[in-house]
N, C-alpha and C. Protein backbone atom coordinates (compact mmCIF):
# COMPACT_ATOMS: atom_id res chain seq x y z
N UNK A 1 -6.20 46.56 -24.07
CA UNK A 1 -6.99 45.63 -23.28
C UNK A 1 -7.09 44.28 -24.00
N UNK A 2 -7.20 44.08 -25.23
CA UNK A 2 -7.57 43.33 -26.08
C UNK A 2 -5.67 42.16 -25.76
N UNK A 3 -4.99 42.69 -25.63
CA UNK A 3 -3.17 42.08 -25.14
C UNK A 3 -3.78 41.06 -23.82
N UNK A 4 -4.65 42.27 -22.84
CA UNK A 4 -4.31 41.77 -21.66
C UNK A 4 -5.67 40.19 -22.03
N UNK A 5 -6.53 40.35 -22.33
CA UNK A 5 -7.60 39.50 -22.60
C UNK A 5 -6.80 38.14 -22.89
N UNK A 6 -6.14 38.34 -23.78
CA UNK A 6 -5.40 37.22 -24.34
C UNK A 6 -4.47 36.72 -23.60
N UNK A 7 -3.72 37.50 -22.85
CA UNK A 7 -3.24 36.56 -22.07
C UNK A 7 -4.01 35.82 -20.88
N UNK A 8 -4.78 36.34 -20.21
CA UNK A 8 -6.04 35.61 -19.42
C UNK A 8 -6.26 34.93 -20.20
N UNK A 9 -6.84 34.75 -21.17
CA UNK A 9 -7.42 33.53 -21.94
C UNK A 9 -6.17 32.26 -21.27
N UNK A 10 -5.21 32.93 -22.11
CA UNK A 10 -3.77 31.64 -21.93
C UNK A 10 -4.00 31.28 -21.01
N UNK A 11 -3.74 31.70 -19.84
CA UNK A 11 -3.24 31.66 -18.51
C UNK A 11 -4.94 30.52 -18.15
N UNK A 12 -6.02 30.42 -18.48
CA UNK A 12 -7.02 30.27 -18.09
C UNK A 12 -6.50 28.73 -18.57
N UNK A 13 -6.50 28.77 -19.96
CA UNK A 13 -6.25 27.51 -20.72
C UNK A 13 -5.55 27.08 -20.02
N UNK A 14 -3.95 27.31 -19.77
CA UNK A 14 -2.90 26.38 -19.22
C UNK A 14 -3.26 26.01 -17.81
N UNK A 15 -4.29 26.61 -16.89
CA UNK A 15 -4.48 26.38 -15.75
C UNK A 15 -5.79 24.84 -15.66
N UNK A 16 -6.23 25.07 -16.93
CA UNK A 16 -7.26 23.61 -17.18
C UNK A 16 -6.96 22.89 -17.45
N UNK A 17 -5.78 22.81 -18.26
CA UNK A 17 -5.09 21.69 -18.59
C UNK A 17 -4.03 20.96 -17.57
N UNK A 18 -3.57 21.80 -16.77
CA UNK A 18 -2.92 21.35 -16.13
C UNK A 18 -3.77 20.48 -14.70
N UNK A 19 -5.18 20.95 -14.57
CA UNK A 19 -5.81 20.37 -13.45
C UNK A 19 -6.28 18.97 -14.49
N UNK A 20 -6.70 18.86 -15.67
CA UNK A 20 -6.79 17.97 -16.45
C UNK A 20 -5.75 16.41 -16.40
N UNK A 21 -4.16 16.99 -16.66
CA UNK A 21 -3.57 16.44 -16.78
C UNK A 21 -3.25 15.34 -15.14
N UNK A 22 -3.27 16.05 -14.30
CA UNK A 22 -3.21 15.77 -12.44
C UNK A 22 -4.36 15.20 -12.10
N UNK A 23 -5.74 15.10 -12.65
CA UNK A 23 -6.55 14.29 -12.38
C UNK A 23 -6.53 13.16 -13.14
N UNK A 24 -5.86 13.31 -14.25
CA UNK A 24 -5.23 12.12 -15.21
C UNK A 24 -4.27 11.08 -14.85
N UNK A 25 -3.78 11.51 -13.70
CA UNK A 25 -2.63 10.72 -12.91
C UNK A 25 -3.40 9.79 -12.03
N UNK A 26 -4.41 10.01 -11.27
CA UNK A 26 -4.95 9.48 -10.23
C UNK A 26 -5.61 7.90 -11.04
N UNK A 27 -6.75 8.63 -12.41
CA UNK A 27 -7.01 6.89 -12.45
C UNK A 27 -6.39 6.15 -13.90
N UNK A 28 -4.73 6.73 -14.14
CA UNK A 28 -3.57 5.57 -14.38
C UNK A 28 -3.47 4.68 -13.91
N UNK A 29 -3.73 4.52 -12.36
CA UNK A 29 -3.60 3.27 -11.67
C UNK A 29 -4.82 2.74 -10.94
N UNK A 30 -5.51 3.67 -11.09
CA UNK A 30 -6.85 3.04 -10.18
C UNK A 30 -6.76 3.98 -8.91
N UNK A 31 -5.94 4.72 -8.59
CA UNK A 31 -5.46 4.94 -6.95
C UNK A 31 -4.88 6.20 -6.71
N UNK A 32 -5.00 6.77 -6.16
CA UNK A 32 -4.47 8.14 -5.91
C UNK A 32 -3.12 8.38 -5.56
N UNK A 33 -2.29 9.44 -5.13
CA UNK A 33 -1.37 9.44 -4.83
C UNK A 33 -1.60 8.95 -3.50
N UNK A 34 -2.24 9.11 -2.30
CA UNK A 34 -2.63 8.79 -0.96
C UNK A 34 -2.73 7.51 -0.68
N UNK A 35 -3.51 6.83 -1.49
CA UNK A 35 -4.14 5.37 -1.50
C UNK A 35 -2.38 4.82 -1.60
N UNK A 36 -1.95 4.84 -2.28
CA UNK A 36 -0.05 4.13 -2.67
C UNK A 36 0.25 3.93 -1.75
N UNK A 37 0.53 5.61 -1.37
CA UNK A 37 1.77 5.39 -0.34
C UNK A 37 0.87 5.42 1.00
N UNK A 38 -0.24 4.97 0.91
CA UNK A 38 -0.46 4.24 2.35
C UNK A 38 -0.93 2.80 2.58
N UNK A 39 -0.85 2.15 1.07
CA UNK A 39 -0.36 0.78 0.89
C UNK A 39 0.67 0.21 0.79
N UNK A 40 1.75 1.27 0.89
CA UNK A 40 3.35 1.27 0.58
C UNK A 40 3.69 1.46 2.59
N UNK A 41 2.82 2.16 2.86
CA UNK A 41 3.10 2.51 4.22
C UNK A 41 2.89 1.11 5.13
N UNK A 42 1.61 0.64 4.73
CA UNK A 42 1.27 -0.54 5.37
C UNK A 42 2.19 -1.77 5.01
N UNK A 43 2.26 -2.17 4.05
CA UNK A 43 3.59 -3.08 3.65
C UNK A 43 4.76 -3.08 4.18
N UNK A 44 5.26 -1.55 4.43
CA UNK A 44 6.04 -1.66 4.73
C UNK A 44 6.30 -1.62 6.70
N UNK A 45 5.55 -1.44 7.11
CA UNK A 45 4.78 -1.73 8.85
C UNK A 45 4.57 -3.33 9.13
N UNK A 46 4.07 -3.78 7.97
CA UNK A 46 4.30 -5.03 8.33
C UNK A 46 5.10 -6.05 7.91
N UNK A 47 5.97 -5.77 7.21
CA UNK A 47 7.59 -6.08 7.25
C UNK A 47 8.24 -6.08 8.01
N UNK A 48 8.29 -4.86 9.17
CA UNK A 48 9.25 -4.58 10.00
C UNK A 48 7.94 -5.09 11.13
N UNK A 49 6.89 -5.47 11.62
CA UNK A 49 6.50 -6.64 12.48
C UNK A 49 7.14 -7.99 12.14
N UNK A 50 7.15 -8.40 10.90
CA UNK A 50 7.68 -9.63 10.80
C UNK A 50 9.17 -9.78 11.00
N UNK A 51 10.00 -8.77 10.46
CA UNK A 51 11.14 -8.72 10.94
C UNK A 51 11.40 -8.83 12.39
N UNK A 52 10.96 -8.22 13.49
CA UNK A 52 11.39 -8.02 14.78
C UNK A 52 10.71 -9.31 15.54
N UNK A 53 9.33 -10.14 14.83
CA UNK A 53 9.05 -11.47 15.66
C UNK A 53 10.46 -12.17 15.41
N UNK A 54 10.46 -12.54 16.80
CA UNK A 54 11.33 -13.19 17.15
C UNK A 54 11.49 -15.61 15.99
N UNK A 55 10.22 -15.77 15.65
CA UNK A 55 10.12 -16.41 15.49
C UNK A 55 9.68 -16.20 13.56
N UNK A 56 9.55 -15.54 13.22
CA UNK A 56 9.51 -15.22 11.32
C UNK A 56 10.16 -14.66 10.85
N UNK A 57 11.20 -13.78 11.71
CA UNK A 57 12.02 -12.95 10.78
C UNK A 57 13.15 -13.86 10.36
N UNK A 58 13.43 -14.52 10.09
CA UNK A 58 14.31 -15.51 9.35
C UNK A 58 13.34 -15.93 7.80
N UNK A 59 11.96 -16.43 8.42
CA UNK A 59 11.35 -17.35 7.52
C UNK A 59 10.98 -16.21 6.24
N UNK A 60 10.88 -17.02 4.84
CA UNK A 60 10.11 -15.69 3.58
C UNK A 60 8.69 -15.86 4.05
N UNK A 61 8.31 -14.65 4.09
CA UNK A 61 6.85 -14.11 3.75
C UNK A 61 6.51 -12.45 3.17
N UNK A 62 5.92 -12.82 2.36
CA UNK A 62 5.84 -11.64 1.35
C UNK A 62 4.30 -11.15 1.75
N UNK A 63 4.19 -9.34 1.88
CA UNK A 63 3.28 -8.79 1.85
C UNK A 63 3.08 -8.08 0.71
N UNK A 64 1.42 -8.09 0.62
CA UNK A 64 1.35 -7.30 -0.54
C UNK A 64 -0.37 -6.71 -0.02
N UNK A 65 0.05 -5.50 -0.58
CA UNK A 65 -1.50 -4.51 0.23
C UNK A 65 -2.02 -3.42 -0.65
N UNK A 66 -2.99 -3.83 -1.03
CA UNK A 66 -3.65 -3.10 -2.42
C UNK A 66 -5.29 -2.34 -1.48
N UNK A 67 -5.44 -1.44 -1.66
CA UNK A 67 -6.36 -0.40 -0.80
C UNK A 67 -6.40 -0.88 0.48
N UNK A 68 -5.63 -1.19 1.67
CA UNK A 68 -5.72 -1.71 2.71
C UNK A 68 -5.57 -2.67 3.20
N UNK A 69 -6.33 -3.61 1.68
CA UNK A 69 -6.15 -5.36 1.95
C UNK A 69 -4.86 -5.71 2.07
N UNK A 70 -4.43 -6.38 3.03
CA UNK A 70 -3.07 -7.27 3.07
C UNK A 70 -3.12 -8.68 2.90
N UNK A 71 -1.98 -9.12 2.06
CA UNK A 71 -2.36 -10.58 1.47
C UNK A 71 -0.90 -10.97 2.06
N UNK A 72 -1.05 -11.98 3.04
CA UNK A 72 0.68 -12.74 3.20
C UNK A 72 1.11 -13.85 2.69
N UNK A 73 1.83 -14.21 2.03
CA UNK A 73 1.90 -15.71 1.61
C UNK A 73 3.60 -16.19 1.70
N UNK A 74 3.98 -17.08 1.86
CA UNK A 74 4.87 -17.98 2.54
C UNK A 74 4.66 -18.97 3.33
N UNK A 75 6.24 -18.72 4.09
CA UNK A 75 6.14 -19.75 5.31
C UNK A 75 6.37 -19.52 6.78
N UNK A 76 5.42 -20.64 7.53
CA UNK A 76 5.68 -19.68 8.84
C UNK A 76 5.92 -21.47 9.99
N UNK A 77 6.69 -21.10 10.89
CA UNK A 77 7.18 -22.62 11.81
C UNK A 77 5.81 -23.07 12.50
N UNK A 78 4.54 -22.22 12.59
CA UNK A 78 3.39 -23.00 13.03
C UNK A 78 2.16 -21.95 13.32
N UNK A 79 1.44 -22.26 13.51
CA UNK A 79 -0.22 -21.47 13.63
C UNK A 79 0.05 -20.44 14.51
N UNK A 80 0.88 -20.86 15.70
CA UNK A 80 0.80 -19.54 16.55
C UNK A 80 1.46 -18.64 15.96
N UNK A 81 2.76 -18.53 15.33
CA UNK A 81 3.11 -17.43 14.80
C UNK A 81 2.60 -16.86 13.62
N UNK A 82 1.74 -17.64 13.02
CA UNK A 82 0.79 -16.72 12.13
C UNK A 82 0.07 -16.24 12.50
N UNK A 83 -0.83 -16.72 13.60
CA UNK A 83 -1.49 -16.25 14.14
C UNK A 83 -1.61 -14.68 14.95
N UNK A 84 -0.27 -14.78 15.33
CA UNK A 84 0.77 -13.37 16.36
C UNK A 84 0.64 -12.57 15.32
N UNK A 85 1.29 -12.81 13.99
CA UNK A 85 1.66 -11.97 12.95
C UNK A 85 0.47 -11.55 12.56
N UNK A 86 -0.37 -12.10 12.02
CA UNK A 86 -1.91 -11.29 11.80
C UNK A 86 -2.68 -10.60 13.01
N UNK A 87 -2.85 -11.13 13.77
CA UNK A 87 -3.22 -9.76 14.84
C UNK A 87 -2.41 -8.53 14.79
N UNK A 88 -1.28 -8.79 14.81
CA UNK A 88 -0.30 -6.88 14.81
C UNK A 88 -0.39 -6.62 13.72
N UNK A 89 -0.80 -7.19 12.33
CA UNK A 89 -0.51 -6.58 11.20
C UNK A 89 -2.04 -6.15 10.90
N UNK A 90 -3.06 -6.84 11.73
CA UNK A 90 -4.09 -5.95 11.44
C UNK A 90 -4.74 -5.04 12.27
N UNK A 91 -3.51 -4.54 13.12
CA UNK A 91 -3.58 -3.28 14.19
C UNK A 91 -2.99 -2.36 13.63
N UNK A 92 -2.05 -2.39 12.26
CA UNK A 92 -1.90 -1.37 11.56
C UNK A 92 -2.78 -0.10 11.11
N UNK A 93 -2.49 0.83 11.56
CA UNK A 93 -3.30 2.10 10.55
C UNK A 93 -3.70 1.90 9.33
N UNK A 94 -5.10 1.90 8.74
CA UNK A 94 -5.58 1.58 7.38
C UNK A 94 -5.51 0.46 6.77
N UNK A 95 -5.31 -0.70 7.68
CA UNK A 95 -5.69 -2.08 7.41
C UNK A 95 -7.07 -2.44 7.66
N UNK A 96 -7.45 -2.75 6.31
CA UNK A 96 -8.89 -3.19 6.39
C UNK A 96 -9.20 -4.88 6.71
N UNK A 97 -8.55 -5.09 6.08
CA UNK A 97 -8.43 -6.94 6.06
C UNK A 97 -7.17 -7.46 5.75
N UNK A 98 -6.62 -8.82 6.46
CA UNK A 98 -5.88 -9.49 6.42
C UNK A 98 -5.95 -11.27 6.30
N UNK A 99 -5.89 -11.05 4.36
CA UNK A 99 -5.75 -12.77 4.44
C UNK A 99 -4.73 -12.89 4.64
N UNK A 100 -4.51 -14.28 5.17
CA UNK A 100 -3.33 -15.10 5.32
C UNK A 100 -3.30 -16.85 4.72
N UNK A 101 -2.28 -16.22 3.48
CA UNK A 101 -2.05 -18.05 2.87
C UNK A 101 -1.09 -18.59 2.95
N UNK A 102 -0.38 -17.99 4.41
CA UNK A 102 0.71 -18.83 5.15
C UNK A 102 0.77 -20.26 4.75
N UNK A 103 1.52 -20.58 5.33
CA UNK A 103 1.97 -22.42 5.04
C UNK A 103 2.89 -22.80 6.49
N UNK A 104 2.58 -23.36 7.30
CA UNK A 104 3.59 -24.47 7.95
C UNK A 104 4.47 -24.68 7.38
N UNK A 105 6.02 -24.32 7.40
CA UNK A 105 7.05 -25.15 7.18
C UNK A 105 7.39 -26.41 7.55
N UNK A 106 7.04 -27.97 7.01
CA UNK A 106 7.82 -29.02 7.53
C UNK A 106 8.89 -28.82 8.24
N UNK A 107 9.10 -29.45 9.45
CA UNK A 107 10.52 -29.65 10.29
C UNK A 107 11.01 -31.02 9.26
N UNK A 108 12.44 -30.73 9.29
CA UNK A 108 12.82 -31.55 8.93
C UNK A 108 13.79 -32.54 9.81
């Protein structure tokens, strides 16, 4: 009995450490595995809105979305299409807020 004890013990140990080590992952970054890839999800949703407007998918604008928040910054040919672009990008699933530090592109 005294065999089997010991290995329970082990088995007890390696099972704490290992929930130890996996809750150790989560605040490496501040963020869970969930929180990422559904800031990875959202980024990438509103990429492919900007891609398919007919009027920004040429122009750079970069998203970036840290717990929900989406931050856009570039350039865009005028207010209405920033304007377009932030309404659908904050009809996304798990978008909490959407700044926008767009810029008007000069016509040249």
């Amino acid at each position: 009995m005294r065999r089997e004890t010991k290995y329970l013990l082990f088995l007890t140990v390696l099972l704490v450490a290992g929930l130890v080590l996996f809750a150790g992952c989560a605040s490496m970054t501040g963020e869970t595995a969930g929180e990422n890839i559904d800031d990875n999800t959202i980024t990438a949703e509103a990429n492919a809105i900007i891609i398919k407007d007919p009027q920004a998918h040429y122009l750079k604008i970069d998203v970036e979305t840290t717990q929900g928040e989406v931050v856009l910054t570039g350039f865009v040919n005028s207010r209405e299409t920033e304007d377009r672009l932030v309404d659908k990008i904050r009809k996304i699933r798990g978008v909490k807020h959407v700044k926008s530090l767009l810029k008007i592109e000069e016509k040249k």
